[in-house]
PDB file of N, CA and C in Angstrom:
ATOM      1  N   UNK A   1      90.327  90.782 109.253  1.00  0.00           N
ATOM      2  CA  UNK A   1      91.061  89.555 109.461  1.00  0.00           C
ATOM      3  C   UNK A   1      90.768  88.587 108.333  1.00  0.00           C
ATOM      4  N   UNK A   2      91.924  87.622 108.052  1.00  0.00           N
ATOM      5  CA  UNK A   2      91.642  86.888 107.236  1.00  0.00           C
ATOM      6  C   UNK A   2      91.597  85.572 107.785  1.00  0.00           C
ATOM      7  N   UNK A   3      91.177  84.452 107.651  1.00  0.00           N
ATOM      8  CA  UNK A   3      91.382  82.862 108.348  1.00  0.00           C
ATOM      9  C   UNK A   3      90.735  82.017 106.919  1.00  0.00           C
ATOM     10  N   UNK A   4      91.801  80.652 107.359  1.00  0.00           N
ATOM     11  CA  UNK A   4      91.448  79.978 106.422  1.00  0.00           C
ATOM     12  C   UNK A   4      90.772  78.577 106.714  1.00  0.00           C
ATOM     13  N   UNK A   5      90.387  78.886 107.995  1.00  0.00           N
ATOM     14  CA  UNK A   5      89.808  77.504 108.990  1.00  0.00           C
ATOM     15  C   UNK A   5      88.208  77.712 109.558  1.00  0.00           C
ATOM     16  N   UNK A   6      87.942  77.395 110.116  1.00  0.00           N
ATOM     17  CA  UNK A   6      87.057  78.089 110.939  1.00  0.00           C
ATOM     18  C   UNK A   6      87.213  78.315 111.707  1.00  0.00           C
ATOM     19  N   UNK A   7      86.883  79.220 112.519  1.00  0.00           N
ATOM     20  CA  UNK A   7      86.683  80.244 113.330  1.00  0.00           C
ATOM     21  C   UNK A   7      87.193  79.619 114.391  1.00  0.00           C
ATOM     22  N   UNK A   8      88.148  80.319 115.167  1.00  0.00           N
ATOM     23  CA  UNK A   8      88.584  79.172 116.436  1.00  0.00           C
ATOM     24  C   UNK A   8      88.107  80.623 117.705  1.00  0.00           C
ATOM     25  N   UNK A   9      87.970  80.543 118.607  1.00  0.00           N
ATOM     26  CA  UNK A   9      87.546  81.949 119.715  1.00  0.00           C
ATOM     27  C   UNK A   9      88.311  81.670 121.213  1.00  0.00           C
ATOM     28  N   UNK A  10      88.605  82.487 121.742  1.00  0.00           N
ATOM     29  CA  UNK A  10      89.625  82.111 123.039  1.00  0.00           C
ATOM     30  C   UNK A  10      88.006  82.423 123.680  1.00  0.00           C
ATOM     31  N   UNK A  11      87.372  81.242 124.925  1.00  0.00           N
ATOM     32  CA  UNK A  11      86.916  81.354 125.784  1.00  0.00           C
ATOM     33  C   UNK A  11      85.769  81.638 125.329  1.00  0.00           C
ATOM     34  N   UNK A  12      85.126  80.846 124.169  1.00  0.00           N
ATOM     35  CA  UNK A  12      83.836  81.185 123.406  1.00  0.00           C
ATOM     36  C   UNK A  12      83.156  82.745 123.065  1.00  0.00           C
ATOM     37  N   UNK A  13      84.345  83.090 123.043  1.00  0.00           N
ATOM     38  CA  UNK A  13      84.430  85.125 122.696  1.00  0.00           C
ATOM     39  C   UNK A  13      84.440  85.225 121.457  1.00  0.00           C
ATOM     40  N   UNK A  14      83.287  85.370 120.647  1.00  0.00           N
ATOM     41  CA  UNK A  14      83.160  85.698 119.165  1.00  0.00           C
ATOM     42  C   UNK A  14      83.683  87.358 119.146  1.00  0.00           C
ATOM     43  N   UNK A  15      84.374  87.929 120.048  1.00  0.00           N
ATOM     44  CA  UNK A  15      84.958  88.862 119.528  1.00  0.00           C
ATOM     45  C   UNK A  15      86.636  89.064 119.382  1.00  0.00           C
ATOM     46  N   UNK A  16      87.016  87.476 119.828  1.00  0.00           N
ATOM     47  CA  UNK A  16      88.192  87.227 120.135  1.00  0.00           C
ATOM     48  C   UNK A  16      88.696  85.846 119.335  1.00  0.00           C
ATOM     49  N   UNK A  17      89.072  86.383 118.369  1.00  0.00           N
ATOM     50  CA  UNK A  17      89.437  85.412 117.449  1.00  0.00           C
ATOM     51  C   UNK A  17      90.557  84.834 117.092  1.00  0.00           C
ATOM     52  N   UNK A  18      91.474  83.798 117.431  1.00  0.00           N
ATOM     53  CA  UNK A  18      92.330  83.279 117.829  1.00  0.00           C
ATOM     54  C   UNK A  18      93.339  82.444 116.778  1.00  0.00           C
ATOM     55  N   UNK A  19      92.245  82.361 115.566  1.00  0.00           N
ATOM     56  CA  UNK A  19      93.610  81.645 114.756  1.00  0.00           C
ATOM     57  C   UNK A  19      93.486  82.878 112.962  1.00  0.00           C
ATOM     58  N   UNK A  20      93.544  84.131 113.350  1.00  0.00           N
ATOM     59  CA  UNK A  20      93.441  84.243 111.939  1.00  0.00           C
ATOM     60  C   UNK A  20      95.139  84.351 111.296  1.00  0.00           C
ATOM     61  N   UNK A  21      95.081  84.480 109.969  1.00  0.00           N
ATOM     62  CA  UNK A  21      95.928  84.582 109.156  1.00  0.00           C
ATOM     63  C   UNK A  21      96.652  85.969 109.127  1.00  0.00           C
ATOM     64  N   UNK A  22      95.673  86.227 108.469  1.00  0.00           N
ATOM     65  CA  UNK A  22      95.967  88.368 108.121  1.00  0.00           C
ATOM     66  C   UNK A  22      95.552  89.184 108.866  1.00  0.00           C
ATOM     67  N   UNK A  23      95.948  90.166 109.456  1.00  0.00           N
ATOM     68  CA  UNK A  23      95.297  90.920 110.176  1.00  0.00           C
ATOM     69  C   UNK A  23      94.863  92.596 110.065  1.00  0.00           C
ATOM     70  N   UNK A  24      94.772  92.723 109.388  1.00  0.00           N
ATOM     71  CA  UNK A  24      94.507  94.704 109.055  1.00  0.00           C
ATOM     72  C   UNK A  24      94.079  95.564 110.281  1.00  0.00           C
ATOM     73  N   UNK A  25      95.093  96.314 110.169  1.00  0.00           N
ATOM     74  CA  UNK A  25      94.201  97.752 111.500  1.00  0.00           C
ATOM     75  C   UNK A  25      94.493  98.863 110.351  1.00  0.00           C
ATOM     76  N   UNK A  26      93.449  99.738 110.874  1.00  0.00           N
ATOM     77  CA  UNK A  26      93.757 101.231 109.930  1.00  0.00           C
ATOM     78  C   UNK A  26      94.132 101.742 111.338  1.00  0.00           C
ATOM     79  N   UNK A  27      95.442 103.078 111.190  1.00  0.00           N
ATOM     80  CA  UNK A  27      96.886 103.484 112.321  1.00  0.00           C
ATOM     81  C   UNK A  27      95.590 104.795 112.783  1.00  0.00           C
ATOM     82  N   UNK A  28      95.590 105.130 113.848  1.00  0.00           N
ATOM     83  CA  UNK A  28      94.896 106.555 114.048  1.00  0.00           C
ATOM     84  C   UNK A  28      96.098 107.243 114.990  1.00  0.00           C
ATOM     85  N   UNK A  29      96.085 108.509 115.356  1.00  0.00           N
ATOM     86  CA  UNK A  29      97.371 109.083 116.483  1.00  0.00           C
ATOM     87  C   UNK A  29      96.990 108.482 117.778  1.00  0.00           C
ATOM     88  N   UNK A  30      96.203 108.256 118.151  1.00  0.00           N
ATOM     89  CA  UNK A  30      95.249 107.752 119.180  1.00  0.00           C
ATOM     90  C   UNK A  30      96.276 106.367 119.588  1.00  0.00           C
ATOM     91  N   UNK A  31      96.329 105.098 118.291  1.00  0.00           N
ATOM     92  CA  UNK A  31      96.513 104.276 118.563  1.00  0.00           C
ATOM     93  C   UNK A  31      97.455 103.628 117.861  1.00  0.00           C
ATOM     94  N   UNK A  32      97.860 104.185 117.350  1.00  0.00           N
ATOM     95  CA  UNK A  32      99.222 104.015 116.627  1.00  0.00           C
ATOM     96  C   UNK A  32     100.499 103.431 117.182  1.00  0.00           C
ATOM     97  N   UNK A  33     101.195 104.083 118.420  1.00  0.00           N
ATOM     98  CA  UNK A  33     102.028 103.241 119.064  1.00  0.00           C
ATOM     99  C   UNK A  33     101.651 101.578 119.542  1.00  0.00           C
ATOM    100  N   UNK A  34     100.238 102.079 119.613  1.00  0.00           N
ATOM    101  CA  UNK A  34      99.995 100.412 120.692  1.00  0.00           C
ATOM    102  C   UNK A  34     100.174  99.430 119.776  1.00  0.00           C
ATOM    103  N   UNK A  35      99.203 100.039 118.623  1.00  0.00           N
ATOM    104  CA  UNK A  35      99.044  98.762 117.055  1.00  0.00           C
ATOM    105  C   UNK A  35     100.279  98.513 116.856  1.00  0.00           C
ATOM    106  N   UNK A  36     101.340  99.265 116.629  1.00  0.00           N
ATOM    107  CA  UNK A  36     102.827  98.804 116.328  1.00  0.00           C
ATOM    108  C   UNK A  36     103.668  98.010 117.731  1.00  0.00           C
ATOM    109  N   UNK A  37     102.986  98.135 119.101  1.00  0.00           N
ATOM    110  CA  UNK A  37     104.202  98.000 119.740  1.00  0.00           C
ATOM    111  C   UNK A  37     103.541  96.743 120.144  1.00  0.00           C
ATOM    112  N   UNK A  38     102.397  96.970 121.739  1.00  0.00           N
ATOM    113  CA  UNK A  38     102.193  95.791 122.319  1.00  0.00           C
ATOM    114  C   UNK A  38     101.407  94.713 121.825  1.00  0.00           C
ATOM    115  N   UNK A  39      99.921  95.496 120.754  1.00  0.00           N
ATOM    116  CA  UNK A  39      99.378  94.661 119.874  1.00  0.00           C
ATOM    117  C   UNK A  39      99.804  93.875 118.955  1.00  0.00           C
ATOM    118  N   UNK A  40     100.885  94.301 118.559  1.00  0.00           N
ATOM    119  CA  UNK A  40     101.642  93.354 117.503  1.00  0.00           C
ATOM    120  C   UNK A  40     101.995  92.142 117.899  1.00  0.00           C
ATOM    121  N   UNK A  41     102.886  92.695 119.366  1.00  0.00           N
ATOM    122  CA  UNK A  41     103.159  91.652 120.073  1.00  0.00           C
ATOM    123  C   UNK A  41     102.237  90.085 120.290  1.00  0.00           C
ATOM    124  N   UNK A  42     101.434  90.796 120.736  1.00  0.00           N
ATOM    125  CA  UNK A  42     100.205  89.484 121.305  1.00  0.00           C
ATOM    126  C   UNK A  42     100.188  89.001 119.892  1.00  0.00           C
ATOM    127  N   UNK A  43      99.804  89.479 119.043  1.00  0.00           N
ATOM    128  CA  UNK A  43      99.326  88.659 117.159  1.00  0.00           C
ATOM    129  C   UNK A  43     100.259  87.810 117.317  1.00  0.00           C
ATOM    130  N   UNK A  44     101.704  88.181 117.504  1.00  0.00           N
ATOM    131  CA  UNK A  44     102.735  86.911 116.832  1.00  0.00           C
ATOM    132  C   UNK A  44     103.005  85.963 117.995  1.00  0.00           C
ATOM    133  N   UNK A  45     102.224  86.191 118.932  1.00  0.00           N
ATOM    134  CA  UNK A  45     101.933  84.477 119.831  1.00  0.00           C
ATOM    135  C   UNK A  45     101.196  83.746 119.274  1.00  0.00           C
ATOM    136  N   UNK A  46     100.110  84.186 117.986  1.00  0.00           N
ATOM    137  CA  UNK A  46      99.350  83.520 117.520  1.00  0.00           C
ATOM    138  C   UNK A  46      99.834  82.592 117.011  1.00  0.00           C
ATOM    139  N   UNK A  47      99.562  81.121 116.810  1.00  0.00           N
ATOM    140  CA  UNK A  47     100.208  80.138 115.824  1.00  0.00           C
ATOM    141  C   UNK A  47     100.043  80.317 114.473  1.00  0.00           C
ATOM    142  N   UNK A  48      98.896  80.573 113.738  1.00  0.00           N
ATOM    143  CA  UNK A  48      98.246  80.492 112.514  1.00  0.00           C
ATOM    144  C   UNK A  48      99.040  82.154 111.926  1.00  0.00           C
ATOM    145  N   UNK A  49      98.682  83.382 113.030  1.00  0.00           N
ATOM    146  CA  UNK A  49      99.603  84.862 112.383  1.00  0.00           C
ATOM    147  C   UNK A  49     100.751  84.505 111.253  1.00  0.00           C
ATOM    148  N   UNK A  50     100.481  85.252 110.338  1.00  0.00           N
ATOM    149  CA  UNK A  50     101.293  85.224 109.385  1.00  0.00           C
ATOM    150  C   UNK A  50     101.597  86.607 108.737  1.00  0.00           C
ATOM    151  N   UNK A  51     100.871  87.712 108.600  1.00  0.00           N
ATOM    152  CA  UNK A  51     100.836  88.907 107.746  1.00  0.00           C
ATOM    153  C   UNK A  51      99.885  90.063 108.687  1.00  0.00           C
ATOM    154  N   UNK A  52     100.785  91.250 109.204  1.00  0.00           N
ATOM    155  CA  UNK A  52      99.697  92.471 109.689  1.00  0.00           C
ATOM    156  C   UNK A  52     100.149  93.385 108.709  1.00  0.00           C
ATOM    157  N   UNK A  53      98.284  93.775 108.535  1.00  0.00           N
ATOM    158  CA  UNK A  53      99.204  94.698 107.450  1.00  0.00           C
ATOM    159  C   UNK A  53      98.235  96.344 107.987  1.00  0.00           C
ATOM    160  N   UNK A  54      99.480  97.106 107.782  1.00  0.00           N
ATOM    161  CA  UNK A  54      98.772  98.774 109.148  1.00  0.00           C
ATOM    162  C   UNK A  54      98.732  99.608 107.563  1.00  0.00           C
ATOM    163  N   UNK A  55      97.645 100.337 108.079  1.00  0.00           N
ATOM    164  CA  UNK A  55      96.815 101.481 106.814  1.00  0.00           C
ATOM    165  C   UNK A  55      96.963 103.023 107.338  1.00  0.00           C
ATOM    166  N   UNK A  56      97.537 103.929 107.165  1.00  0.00           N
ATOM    167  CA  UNK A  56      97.976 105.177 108.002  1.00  0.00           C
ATOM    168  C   UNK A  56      96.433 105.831 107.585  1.00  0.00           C
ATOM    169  N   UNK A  57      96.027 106.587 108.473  1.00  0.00           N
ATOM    170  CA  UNK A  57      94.007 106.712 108.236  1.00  0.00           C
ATOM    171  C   UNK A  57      94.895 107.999 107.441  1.00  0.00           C
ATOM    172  N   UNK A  58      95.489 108.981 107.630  1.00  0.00           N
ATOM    173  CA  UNK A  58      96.098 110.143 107.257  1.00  0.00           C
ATOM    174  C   UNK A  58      96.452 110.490 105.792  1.00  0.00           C
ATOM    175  N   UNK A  59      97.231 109.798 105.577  1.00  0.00           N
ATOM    176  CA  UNK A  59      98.023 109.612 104.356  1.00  0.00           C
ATOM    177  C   UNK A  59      97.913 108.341 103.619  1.00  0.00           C
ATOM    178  N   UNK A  60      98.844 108.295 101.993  1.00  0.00           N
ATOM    179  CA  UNK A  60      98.537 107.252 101.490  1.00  0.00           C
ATOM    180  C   UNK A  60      99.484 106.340 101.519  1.00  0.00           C
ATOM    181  N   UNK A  61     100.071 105.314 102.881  1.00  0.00           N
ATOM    182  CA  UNK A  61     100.760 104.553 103.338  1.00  0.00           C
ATOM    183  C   UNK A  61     100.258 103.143 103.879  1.00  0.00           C
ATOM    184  N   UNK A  62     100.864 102.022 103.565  1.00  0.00           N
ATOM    185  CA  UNK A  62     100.327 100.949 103.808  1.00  0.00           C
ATOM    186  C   UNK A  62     102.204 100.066 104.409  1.00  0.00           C
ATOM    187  N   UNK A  63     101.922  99.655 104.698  1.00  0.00           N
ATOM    188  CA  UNK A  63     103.159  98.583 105.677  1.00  0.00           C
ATOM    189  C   UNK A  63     102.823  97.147 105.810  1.00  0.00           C
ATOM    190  N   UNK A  64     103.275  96.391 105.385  1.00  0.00           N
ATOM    191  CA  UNK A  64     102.844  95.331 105.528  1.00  0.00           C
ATOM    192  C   UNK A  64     104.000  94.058 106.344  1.00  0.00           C
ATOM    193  N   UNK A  65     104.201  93.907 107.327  1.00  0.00           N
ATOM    194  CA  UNK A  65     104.784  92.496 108.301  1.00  0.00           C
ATOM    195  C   UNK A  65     104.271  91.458 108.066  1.00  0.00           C
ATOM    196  N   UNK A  66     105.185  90.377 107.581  1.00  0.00           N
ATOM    197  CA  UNK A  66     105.167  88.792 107.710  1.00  0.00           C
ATOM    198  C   UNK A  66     105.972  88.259 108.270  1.00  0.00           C
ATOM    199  N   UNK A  67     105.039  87.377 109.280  1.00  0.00           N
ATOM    200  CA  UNK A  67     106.171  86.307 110.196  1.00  0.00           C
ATOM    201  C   UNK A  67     106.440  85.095 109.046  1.00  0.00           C
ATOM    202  N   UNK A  68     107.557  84.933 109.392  1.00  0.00           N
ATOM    203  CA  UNK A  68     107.953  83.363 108.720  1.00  0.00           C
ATOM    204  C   UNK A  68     108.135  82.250 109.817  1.00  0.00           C
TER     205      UNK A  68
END
């Protein structure tokens, strides 16, 4: 993740980080649909979300989404 603030946390959850910028997942078969479908989803409720960018663990593919 990237952020350009400090650290904001939903519910004082330092594992739940609430305002970043960028977000990187590397894709596995495992989890691949979710990262693209419902996870994505939740990111772009974020206010601050701006850029996910997915890494295929497999091959040499990178994808990159920006909200405007």
């Amino acid at each position: 993740m990237v952020i350009s603030e400090k650290p904001v946390y939903w519910d004082d959850n330092e594992m739940l980080l609430i305002n970043p910028l960028v977000i990187v997942e590397v894709l596995s078969r495992s989890t691949r649909g979710y990262d693209r479908g419902e996870k994505f989803s939740e990111y772009k409720t974020l206010p601050t979300f701006r850029e996910y960018v997915l890494i295929e663990q497999t091959k040499c593919f990178v994808n990159v989404v920006r909200q405007i």
